[in-house]
C-alpha atoms as a PDB file:
ATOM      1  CA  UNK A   1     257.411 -86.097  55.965  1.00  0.00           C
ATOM      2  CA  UNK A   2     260.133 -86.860  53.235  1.00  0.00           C
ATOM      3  CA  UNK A   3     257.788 -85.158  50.441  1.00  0.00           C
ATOM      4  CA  UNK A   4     257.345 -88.403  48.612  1.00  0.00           C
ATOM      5  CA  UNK A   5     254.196 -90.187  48.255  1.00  0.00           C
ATOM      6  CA  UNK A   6     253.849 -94.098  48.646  1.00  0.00           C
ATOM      7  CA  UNK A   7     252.801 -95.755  45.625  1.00  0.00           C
ATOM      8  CA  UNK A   8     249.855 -97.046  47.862  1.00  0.00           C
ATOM      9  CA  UNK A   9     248.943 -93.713  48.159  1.00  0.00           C
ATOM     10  CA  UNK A  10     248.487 -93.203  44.107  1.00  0.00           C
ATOM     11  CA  UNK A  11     246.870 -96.869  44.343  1.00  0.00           C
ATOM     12  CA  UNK A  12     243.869 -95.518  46.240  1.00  0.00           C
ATOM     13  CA  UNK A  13     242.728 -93.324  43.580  1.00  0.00           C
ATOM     14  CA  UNK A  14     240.574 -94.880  41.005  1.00  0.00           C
ATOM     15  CA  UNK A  15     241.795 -93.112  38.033  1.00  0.00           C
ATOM     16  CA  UNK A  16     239.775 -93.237  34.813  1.00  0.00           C
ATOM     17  CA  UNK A  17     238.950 -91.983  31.079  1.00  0.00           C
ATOM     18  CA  UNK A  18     235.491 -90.393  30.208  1.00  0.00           C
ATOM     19  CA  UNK A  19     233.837 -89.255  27.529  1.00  0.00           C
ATOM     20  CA  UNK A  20     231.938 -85.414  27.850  1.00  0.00           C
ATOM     21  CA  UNK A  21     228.341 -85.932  27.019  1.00  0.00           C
ATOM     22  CA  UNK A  22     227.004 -82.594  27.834  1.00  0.00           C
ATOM     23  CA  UNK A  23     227.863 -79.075  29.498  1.00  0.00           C
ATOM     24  CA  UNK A  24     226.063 -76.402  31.064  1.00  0.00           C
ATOM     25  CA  UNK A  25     227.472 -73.058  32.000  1.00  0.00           C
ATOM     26  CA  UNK A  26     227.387 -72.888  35.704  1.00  0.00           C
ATOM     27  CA  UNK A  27     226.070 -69.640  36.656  1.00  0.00           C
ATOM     28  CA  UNK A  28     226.093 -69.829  39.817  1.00  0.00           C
ATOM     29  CA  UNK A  29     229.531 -71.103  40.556  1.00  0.00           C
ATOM     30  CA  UNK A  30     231.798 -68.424  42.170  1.00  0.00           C
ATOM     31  CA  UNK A  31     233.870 -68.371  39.777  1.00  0.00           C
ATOM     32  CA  UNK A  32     233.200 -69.169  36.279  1.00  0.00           C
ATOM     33  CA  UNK A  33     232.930 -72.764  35.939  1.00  0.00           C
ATOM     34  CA  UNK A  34     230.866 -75.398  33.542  1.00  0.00           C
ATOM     35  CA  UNK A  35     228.871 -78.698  34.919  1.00  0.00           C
ATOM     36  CA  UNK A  36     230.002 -81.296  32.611  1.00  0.00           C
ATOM     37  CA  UNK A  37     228.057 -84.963  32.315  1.00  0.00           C
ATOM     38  CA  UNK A  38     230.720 -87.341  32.014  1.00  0.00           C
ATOM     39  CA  UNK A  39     230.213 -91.368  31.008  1.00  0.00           C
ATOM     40  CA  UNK A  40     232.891 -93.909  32.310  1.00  0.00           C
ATOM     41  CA  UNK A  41     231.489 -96.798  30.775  1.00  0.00           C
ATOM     42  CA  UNK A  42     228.449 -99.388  31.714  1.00  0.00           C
ATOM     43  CA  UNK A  43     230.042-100.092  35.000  1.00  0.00           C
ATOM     44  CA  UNK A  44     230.387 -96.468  36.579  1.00  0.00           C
ATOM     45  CA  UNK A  45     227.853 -94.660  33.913  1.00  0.00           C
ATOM     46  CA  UNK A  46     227.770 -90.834  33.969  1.00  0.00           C
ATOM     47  CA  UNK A  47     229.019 -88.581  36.967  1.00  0.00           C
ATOM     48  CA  UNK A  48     228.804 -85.060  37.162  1.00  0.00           C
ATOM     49  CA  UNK A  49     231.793 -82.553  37.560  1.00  0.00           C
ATOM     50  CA  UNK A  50     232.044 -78.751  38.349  1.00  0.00           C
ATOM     51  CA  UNK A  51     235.054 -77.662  36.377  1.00  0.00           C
ATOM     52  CA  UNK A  52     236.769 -74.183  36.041  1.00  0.00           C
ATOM     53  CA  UNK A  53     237.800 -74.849  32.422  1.00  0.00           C
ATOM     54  CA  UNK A  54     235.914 -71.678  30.786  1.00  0.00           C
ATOM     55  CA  UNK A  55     239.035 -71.643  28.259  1.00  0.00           C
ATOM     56  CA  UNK A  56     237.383 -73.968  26.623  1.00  0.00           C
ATOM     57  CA  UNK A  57     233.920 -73.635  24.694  1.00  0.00           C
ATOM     58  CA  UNK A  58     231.362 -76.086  24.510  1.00  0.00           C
ATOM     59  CA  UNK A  59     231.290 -77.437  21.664  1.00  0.00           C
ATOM     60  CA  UNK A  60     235.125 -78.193  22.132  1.00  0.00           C
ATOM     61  CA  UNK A  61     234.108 -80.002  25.362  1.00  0.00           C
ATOM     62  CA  UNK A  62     231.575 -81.829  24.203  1.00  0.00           C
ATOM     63  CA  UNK A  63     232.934 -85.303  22.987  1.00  0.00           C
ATOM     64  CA  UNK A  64     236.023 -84.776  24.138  1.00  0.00           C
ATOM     65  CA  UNK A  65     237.732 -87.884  26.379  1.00  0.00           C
ATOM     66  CA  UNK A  66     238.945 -86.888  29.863  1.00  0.00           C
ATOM     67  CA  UNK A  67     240.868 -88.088  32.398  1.00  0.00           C
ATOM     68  CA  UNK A  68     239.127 -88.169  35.688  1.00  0.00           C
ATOM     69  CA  UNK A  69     239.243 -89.009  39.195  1.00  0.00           C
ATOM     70  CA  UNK A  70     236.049 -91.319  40.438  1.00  0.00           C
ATOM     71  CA  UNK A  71     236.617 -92.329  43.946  1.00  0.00           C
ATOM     72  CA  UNK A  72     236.566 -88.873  45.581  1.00  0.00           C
ATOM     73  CA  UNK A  73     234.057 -88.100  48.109  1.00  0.00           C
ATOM     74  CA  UNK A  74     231.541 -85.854  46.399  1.00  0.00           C
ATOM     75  CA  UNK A  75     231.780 -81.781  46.962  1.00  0.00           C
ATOM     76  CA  UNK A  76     229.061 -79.814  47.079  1.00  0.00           C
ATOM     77  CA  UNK A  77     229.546 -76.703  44.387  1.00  0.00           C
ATOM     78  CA  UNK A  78     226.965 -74.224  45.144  1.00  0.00           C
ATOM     79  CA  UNK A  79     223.520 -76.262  44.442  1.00  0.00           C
ATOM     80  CA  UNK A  80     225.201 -78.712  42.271  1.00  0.00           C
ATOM     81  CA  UNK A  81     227.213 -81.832  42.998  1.00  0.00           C
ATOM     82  CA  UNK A  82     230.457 -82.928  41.763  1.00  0.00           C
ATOM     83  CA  UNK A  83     231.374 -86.654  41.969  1.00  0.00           C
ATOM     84  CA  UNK A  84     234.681 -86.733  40.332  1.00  0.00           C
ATOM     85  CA  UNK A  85     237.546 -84.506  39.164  1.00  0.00           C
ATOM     86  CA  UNK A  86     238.593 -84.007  35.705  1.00  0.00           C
ATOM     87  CA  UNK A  87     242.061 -83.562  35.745  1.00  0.00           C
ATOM     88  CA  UNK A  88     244.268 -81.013  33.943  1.00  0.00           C
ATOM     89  CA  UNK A  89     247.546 -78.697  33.864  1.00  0.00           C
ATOM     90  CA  UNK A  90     247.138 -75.116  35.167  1.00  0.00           C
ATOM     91  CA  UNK A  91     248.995 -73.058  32.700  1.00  0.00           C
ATOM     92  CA  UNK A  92     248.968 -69.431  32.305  1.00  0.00           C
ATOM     93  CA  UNK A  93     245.814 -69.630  29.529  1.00  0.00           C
ATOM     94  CA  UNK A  94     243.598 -71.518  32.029  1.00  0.00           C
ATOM     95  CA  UNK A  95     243.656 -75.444  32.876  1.00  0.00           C
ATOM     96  CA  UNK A  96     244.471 -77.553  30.070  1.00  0.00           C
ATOM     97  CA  UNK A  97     242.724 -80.744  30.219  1.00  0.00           C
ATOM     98  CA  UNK A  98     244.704 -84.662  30.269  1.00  0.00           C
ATOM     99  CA  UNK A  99     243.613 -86.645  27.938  1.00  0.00           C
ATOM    100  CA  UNK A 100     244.425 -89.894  25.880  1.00  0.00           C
ATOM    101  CA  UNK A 101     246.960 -89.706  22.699  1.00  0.00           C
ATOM    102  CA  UNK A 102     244.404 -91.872  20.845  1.00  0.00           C
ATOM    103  CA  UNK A 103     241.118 -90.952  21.590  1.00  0.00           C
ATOM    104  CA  UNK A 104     239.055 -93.616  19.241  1.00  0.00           C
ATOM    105  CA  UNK A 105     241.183 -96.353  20.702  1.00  0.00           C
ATOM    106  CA  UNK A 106     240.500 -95.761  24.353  1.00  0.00           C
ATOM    107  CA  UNK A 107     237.144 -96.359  25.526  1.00  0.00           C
ATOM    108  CA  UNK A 108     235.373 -94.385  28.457  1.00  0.00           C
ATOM    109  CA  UNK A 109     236.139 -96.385  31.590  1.00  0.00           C
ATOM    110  CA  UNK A 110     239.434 -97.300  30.852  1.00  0.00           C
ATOM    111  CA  UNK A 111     241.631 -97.355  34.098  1.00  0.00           C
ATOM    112  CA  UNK A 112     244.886 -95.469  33.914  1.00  0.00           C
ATOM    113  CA  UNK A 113     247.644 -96.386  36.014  1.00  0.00           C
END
């Protein structure tokens, strides 16, 4: 392994924006986590996502457009099920979620590439 990935690797991942609908505080995660309700548009509708992302509250969440992976095989959290992960930067303050640099403009569903 040369440590670089094949751009058909990154091809395989069906990469997309959503829009938060709702969040619950997931009590009974491991560690603390939220389950967020997540719509990617008529054609995928809303998934569901454990995320450690307690830096945030939730009415900042709430809203709030996300960049998400959809084609993952879902993982069972506890007695919850996550179908796609929200992706973010893990800084020193807790993850720090991706998201679009104009938020009106970009509707959920939206493929990024």
């Amino acid at each position: 392994m040369d440590g670089y990935a094949e751009y058909d690797n990154f091809s395989r991942l069906d990469i997309r924006v959503g829009e938060i609908k709702s969040v619950e505080v997931f009590s009974e995660a491991k560690k603390p986590a939220y389950k967020l309700y997540i719509f990617f548009g008529d054609e995928i509708g809303i998934k569901k996502s454990s995320a450690q992302i307690r830096n945030y509250s939730v009415d900042e969440l709430v809203g709030r457009k996300v960049i998400a992976v959809v084609n993952f095989k879902p993982k069972q959290v506890a007695n919850f099920v996550s179908e796609v992960l929200v992706l973010g930067a893990i800084t020193d303050e807790g993850v720090k979620l991706l998201g679009v640099d104009d938020p009106g403009g970009v509707k959920p569903g939206c493929r990024i590439g």
